[in-house]
N, C-alpha and C. Protein backbone atom coordinates (compact mmCIF):
# COMPACT_ATOMS: atom_id res chain seq x y z
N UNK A 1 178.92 82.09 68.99
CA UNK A 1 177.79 81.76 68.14
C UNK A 1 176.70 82.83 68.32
N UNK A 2 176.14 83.49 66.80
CA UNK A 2 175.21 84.31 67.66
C UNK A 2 174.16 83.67 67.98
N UNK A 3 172.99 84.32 68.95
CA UNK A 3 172.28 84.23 69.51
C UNK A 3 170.89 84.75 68.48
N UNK A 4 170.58 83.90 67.84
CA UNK A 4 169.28 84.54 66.67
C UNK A 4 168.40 85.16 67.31
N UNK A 5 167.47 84.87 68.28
CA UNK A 5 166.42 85.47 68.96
C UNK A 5 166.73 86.65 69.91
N UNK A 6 168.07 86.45 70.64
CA UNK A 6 168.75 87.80 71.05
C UNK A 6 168.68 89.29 70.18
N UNK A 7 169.67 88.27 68.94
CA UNK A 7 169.50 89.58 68.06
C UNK A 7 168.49 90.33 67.08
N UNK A 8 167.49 90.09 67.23
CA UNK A 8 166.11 90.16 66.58
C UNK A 8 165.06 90.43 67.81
N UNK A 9 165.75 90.39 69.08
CA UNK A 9 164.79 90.83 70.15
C UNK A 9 163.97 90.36 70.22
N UNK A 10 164.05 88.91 69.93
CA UNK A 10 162.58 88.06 70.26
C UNK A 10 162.25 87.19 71.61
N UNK A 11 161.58 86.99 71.79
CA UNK A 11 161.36 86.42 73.21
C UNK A 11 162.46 85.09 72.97
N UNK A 12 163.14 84.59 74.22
CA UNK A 12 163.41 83.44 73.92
C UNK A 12 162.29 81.89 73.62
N UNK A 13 161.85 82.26 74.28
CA UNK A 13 160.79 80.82 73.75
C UNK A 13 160.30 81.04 72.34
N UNK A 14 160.25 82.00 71.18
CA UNK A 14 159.43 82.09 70.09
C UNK A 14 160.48 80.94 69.28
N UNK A 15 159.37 80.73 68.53
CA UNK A 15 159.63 79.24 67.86
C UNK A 15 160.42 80.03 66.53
N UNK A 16 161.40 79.65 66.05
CA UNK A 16 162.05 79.79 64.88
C UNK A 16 162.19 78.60 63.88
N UNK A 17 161.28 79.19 62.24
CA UNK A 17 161.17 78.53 61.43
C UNK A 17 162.14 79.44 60.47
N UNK A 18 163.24 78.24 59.66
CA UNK A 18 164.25 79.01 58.90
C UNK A 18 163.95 78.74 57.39
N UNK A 19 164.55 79.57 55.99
CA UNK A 19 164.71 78.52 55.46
C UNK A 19 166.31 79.66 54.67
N UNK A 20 166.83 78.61 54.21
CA UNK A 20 168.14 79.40 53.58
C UNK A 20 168.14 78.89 52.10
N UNK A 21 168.65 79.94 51.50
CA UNK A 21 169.10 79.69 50.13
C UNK A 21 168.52 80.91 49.08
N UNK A 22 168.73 80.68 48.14
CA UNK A 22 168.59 81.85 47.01
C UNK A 22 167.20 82.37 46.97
N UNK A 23 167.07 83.69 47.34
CA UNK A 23 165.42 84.13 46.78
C UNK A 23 165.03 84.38 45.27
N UNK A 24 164.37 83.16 45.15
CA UNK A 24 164.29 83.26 43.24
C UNK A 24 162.84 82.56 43.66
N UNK A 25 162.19 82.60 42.43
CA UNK A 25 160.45 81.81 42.46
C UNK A 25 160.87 80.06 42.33
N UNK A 26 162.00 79.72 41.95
CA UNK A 26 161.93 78.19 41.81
C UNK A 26 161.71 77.67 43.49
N UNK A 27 162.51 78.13 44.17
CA UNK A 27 163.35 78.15 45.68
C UNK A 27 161.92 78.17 46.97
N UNK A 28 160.58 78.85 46.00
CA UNK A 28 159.22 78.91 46.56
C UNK A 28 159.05 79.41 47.96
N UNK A 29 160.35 80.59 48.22
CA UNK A 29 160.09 81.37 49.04
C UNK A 29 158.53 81.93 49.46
N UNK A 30 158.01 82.60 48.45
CA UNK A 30 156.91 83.37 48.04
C UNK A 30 155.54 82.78 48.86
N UNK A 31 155.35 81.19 48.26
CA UNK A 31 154.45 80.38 48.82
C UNK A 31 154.56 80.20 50.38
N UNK A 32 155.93 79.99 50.70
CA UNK A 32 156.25 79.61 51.91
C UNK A 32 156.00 80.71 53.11
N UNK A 33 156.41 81.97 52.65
CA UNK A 33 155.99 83.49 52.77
C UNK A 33 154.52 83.62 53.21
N UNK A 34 153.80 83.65 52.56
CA UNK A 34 152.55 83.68 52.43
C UNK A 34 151.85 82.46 54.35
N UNK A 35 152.56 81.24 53.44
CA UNK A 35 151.71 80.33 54.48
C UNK A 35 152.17 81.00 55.93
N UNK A 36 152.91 81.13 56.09
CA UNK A 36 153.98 81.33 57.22
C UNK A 36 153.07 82.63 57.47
N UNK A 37 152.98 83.76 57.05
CA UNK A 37 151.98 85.27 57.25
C UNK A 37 150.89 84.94 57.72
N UNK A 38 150.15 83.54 57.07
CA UNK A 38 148.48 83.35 57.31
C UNK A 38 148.21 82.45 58.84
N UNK A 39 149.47 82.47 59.24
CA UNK A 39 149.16 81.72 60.49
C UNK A 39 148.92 82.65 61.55
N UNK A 40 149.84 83.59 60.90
CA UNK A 40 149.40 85.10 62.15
C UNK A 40 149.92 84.53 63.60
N UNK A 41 150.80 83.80 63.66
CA UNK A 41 151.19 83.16 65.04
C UNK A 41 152.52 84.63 65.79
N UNK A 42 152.16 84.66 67.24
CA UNK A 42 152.81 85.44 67.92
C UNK A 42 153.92 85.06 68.39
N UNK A 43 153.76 83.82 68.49
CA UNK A 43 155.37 83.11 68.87
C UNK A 43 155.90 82.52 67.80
N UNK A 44 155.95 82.92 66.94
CA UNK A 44 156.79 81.90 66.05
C UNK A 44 157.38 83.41 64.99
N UNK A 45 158.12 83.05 64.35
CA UNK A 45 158.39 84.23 63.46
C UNK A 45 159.54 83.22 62.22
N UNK A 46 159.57 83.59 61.10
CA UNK A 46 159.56 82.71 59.67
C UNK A 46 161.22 83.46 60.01
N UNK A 47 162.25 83.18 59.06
CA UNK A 47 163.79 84.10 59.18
C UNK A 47 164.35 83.61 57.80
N UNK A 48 164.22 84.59 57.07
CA UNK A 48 164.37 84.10 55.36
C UNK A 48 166.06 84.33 55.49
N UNK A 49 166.62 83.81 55.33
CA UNK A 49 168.55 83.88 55.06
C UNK A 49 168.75 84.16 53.41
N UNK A 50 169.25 84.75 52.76
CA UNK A 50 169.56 84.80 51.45
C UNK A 50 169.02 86.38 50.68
N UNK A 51 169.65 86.23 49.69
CA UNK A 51 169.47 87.14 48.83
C UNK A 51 168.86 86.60 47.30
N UNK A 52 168.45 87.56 46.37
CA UNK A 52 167.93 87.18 45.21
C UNK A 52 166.60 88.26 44.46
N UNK A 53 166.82 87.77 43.33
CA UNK A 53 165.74 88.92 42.29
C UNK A 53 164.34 88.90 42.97
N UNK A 54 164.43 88.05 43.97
CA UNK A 54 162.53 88.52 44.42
C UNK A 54 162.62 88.96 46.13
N UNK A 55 163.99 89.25 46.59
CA UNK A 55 163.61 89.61 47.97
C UNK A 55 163.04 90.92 48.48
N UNK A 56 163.25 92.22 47.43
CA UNK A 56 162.65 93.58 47.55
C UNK A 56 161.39 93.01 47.12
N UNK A 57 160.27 92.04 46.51
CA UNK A 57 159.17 92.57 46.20
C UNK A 57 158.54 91.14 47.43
N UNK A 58 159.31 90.32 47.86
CA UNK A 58 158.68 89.83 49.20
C UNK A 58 159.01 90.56 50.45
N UNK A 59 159.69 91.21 50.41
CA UNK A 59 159.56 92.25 51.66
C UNK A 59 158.72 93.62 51.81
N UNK A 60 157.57 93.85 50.44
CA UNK A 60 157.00 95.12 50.33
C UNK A 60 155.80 93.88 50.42
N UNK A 61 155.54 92.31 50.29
CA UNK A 61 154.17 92.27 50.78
C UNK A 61 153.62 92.39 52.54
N UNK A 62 154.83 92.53 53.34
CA UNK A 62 154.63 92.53 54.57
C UNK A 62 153.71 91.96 55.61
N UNK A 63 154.15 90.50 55.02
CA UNK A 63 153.44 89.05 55.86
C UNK A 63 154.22 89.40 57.43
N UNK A 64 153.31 88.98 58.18
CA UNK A 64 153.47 89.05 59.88
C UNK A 64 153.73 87.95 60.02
N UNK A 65 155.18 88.57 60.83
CA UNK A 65 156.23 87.26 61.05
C UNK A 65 157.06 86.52 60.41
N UNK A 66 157.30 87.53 59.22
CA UNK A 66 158.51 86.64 58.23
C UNK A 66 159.50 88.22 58.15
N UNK A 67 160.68 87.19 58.92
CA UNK A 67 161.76 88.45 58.69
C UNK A 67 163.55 87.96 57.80
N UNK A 68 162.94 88.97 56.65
CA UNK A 68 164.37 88.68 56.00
C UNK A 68 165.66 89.18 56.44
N UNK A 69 166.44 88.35 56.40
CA UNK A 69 167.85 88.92 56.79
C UNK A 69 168.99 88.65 56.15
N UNK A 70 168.62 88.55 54.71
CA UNK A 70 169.27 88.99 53.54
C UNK A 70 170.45 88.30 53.46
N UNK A 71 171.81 88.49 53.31
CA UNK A 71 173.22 88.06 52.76
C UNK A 71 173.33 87.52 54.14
N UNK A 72 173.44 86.34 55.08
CA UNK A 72 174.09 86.06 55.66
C UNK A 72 175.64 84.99 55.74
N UNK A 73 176.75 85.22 56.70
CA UNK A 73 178.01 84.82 56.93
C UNK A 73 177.38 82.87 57.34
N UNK A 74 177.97 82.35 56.55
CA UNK A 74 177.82 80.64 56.95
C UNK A 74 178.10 80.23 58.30
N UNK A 75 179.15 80.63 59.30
CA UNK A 75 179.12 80.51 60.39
C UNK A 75 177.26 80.77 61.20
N UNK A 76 176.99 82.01 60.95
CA UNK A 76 175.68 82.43 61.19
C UNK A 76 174.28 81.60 61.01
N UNK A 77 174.48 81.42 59.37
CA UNK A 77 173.64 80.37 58.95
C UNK A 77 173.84 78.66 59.81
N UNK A 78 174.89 78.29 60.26
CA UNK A 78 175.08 77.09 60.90
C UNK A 78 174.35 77.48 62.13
N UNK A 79 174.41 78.56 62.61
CA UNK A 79 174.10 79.12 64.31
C UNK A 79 172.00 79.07 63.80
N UNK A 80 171.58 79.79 62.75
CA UNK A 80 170.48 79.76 62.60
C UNK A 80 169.68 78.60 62.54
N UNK A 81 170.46 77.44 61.90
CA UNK A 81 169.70 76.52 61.77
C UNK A 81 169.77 75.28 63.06
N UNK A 82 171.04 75.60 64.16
CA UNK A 82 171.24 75.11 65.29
C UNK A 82 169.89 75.18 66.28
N UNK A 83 169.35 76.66 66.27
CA UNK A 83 168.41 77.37 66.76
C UNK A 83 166.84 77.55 66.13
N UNK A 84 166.86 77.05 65.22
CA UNK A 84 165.87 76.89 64.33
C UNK A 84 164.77 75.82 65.17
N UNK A 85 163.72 75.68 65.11
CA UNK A 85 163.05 74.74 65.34
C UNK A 85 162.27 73.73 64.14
N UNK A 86 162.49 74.38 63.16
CA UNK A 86 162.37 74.15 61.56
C UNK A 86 162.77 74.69 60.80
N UNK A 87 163.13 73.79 59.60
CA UNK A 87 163.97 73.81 58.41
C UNK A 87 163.18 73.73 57.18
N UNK A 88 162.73 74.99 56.47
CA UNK A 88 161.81 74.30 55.03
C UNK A 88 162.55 74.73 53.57
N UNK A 89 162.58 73.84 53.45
CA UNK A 89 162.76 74.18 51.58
C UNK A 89 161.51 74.10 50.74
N UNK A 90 160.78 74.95 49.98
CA UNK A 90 159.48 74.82 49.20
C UNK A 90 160.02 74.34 47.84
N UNK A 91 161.22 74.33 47.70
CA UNK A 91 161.45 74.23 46.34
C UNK A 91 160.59 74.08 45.46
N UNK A 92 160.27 74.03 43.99
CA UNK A 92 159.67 73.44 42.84
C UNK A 92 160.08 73.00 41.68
N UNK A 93 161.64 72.85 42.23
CA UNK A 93 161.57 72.02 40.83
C UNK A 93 162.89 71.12 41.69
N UNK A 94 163.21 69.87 40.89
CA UNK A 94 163.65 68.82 40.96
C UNK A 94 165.55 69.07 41.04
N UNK A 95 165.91 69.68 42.29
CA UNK A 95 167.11 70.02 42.22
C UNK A 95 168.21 68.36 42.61
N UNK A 96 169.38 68.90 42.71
CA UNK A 96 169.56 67.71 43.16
C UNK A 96 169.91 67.79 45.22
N UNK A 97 170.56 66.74 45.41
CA UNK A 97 170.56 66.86 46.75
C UNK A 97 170.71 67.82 47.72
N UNK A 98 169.79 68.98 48.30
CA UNK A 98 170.29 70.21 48.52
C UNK A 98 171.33 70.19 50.37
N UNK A 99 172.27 70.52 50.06
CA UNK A 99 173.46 71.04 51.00
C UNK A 99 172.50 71.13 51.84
N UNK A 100 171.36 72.23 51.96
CA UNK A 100 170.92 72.66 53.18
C UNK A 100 170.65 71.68 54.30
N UNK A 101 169.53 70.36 53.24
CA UNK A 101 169.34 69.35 54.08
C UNK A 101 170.25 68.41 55.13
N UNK A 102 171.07 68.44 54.42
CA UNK A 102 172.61 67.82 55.10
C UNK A 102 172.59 68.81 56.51
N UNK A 103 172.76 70.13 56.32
CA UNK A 103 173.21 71.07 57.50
C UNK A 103 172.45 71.17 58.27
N UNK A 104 171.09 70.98 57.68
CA UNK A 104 169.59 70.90 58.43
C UNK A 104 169.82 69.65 59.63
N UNK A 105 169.90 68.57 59.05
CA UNK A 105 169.83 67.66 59.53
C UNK A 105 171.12 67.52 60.67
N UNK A 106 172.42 67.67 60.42
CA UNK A 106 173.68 67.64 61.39
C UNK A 106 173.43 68.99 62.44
N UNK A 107 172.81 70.01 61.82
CA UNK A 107 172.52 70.43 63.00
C UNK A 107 171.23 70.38 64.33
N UNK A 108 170.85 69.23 64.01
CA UNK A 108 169.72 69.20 64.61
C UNK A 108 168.01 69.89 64.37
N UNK A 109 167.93 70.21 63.18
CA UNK A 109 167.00 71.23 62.76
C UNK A 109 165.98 69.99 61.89
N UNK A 110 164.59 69.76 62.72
CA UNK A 110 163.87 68.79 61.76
C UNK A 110 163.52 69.74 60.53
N UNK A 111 163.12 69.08 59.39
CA UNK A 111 163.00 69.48 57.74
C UNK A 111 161.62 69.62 57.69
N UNK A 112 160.80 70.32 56.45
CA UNK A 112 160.07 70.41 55.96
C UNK A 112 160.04 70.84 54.77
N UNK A 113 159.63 70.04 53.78
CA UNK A 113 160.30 70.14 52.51
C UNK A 113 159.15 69.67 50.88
N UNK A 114 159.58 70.71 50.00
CA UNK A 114 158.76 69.44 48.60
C UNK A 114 159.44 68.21 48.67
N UNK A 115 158.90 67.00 48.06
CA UNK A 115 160.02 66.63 47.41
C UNK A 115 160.98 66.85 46.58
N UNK A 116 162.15 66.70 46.69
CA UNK A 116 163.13 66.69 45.95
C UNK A 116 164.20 65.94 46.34
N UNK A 117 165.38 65.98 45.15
CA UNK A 117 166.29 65.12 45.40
C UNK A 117 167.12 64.99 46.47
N UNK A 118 167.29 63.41 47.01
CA UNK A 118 167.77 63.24 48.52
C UNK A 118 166.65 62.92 49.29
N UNK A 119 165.49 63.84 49.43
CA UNK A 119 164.27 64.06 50.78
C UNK A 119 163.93 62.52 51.04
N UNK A 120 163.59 61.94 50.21
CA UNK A 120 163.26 60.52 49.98
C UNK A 120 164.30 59.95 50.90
N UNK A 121 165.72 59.88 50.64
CA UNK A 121 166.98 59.09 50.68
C UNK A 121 167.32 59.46 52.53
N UNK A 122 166.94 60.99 52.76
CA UNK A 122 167.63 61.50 54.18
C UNK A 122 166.19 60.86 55.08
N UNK A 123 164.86 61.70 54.35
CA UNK A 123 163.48 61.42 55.16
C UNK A 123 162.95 60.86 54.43
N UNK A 124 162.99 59.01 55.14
CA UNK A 124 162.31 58.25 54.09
C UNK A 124 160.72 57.29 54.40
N UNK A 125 160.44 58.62 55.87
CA UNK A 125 159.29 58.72 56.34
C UNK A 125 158.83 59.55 57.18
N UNK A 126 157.52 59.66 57.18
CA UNK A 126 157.21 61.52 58.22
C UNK A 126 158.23 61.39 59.35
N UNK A 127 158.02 60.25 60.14
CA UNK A 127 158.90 60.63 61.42
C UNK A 127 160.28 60.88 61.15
N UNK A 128 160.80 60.83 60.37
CA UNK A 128 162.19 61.36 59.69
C UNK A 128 161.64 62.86 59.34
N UNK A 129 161.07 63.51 58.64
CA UNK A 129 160.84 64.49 57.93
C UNK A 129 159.65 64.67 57.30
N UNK A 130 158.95 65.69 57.06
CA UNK A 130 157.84 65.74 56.28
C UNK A 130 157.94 66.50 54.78
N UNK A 131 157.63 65.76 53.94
CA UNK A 131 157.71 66.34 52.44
C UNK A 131 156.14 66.10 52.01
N UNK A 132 156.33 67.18 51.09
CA UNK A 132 154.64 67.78 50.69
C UNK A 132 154.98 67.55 49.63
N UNK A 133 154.02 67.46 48.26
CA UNK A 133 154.14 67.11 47.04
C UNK A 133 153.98 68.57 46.21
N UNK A 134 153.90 69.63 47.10
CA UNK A 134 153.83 70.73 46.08
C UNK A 134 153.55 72.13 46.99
N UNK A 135 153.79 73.36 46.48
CA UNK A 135 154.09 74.70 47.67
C UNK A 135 152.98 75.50 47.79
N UNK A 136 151.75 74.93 47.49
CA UNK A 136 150.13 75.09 47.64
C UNK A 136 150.64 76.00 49.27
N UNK A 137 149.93 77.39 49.13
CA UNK A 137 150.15 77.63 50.92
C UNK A 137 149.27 77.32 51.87
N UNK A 138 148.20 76.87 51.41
CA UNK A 138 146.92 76.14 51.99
C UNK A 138 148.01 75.04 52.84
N UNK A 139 148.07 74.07 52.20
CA UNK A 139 148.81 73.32 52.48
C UNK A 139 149.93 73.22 53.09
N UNK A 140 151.04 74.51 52.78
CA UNK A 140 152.15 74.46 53.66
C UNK A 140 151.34 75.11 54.89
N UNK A 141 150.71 75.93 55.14
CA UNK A 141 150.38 76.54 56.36
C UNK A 141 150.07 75.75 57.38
N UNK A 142 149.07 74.12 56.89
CA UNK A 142 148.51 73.28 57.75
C UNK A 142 150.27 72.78 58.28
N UNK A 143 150.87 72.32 57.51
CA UNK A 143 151.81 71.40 57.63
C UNK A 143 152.94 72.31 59.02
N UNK A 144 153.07 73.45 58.41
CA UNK A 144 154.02 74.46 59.14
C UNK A 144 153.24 74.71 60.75
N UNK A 145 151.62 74.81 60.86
CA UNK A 145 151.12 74.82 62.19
C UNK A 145 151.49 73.46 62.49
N UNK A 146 151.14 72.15 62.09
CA UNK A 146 150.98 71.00 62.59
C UNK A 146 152.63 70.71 63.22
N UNK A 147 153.42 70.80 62.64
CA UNK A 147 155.16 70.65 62.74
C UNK A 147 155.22 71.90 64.04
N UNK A 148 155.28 73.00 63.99
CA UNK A 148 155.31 74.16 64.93
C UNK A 148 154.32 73.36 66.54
N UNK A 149 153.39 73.09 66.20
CA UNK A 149 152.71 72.62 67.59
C UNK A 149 153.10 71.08 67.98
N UNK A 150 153.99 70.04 67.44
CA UNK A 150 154.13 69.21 67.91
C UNK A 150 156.00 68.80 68.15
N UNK A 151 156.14 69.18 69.25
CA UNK A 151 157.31 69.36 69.62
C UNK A 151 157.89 68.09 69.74
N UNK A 152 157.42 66.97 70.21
CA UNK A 152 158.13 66.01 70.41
C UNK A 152 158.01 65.04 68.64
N UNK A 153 157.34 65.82 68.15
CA UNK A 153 157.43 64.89 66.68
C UNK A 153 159.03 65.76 65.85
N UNK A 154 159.49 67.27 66.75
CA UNK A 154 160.24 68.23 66.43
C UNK A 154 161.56 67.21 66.85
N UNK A 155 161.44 66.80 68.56
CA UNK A 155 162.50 66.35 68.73
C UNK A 155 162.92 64.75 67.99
N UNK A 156 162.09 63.95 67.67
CA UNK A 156 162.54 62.81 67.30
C UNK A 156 162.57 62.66 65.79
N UNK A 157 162.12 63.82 65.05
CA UNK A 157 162.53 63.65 63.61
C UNK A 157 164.01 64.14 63.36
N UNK A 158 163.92 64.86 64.13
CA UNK A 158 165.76 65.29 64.43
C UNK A 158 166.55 64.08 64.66
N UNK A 159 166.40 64.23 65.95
CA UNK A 159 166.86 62.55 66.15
C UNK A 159 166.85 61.58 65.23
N UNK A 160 165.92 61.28 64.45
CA UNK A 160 166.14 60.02 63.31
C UNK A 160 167.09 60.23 62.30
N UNK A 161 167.02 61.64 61.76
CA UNK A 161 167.14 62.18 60.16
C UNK A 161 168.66 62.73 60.84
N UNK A 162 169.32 63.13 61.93
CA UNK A 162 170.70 62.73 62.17
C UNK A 162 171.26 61.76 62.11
N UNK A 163 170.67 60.42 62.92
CA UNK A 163 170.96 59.32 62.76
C UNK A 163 171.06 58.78 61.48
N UNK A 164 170.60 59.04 60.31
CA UNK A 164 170.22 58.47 59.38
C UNK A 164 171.60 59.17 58.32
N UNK A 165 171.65 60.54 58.54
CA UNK A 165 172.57 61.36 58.19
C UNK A 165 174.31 60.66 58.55
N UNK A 166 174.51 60.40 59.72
CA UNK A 166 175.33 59.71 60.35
C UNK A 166 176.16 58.79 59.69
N UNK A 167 174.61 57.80 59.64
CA UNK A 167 174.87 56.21 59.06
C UNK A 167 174.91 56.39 57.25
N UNK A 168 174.89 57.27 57.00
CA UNK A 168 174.46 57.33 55.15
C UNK A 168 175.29 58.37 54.38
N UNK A 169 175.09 59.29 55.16
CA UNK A 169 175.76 60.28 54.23
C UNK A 169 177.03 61.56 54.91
N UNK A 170 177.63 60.96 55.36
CA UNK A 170 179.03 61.47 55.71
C UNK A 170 180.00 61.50 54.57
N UNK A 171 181.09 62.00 54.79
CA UNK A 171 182.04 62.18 53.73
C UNK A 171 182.66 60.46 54.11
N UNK A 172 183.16 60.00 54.64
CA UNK A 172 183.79 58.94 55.18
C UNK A 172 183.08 57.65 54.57
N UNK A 173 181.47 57.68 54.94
CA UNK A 173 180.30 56.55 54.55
C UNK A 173 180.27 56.82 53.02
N UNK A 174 180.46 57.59 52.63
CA UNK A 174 180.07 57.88 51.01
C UNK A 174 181.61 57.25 50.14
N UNK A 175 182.56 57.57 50.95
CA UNK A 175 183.53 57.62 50.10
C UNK A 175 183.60 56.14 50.22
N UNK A 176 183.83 55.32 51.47
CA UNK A 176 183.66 53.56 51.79
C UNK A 176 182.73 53.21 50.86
N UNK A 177 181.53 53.91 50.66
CA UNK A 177 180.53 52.84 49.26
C UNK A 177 181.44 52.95 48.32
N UNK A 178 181.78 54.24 47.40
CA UNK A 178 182.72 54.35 46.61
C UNK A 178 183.57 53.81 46.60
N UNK A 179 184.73 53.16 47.31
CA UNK A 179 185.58 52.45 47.15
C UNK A 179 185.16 51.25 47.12
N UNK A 180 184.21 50.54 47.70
CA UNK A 180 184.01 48.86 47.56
C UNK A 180 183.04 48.86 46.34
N UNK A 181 182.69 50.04 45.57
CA UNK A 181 181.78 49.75 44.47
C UNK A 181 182.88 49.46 43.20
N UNK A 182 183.89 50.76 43.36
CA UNK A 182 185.18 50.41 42.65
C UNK A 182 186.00 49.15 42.59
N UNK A 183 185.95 48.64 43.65
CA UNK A 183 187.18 47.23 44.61
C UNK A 183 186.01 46.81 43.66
N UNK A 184 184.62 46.09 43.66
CA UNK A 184 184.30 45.11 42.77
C UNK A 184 183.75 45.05 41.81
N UNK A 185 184.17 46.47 40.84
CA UNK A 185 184.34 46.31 39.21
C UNK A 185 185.65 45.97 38.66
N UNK A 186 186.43 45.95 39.79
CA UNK A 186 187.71 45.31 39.53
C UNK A 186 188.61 47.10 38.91
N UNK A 187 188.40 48.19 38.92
CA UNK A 187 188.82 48.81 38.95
C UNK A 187 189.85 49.56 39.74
């Protein structure tokens, strides 16, 4: 498994905030970018995973402490978000249930997120997860310090939003609703 902070030469204790998926303006990298720069924090450093039409012009604004690392291998991405101490999606628009959250969550990585589809269903309260109503960086910045400095709200939203993951949305739990929804339409 690699070692994220090894390979980026970061101290081991610096706090790692991830987020993965396509760099496009819906995906609200940009905002997230920004908040993540204005904290100016020395231990923490942002780790953008993905590629997309806006990652050359977010890497020429050169926010402190957000490091892209472009096309990564899914094994990697599982290792990043193992090691992660946060998970954000800014999204803005109304996708449906995003994969990430699932991986977020089984790997132990508490969320921070807009709403969108699922967030409700996985975190269906702060101590599960925190969802913001919109990618204001005012706003993500408070949320991203407040989550970053409270570690034990780090460890037990994990803890819940696995548990919850567990009990709800497995391949096994999903497919059992599916079949007894089928068994009594008489289908």
């Amino acid at each position: 498994q690699k070692d994220w902070r090894a390979e980026l030469g970061l101290d081991p204790d610096t706090r790692l905030v991830a987020f993965v998926g396509r760099i496009i303006p819906e995906k609200g990298v940009e905002p997230l970018a920004r908040a993540f720069g204005a904290l100016n924090r020395q231990d923490a450093r942002l780790l953008v995973a993905g590629e997309g039409p806006q990652l050359e012009q977010l890497k020429a604004l050169g926010l402190p402490g957000v490091i892209f690392l472009g096309a990564v291998p899914y094994p990697d991405v599982l290792a990043l978000l193992r090691q992660a101490d946060l998970y954000c999606l800014p999204t803005t628009y109304a996708e449906g249930f995003p994969t990430t959250f699932l991986e977020a969550a089984a790997c132990g990585c508490p969320i921070l997120s807009t709403v969108t589809g699922g967030s409700k269903e996985l975190m269906p309260t702060p101590d599960y997860g925190i969802q913001l109503e919109d990618t204001n960086p005012e706003t993500w910045k408070k949320a991203l310090a407040a989550a970053l400095e409270n570690e034990s709200w780090r460890k037990e939203a994990s803890r819940l939003c696995r548990a919850n993951l567990d009990a709800h949305f497995t391949w096994d739990r999903v497919a059992g609703e599916l079949l007894t929804i089928l068994q009594s339409s008489g289908r």
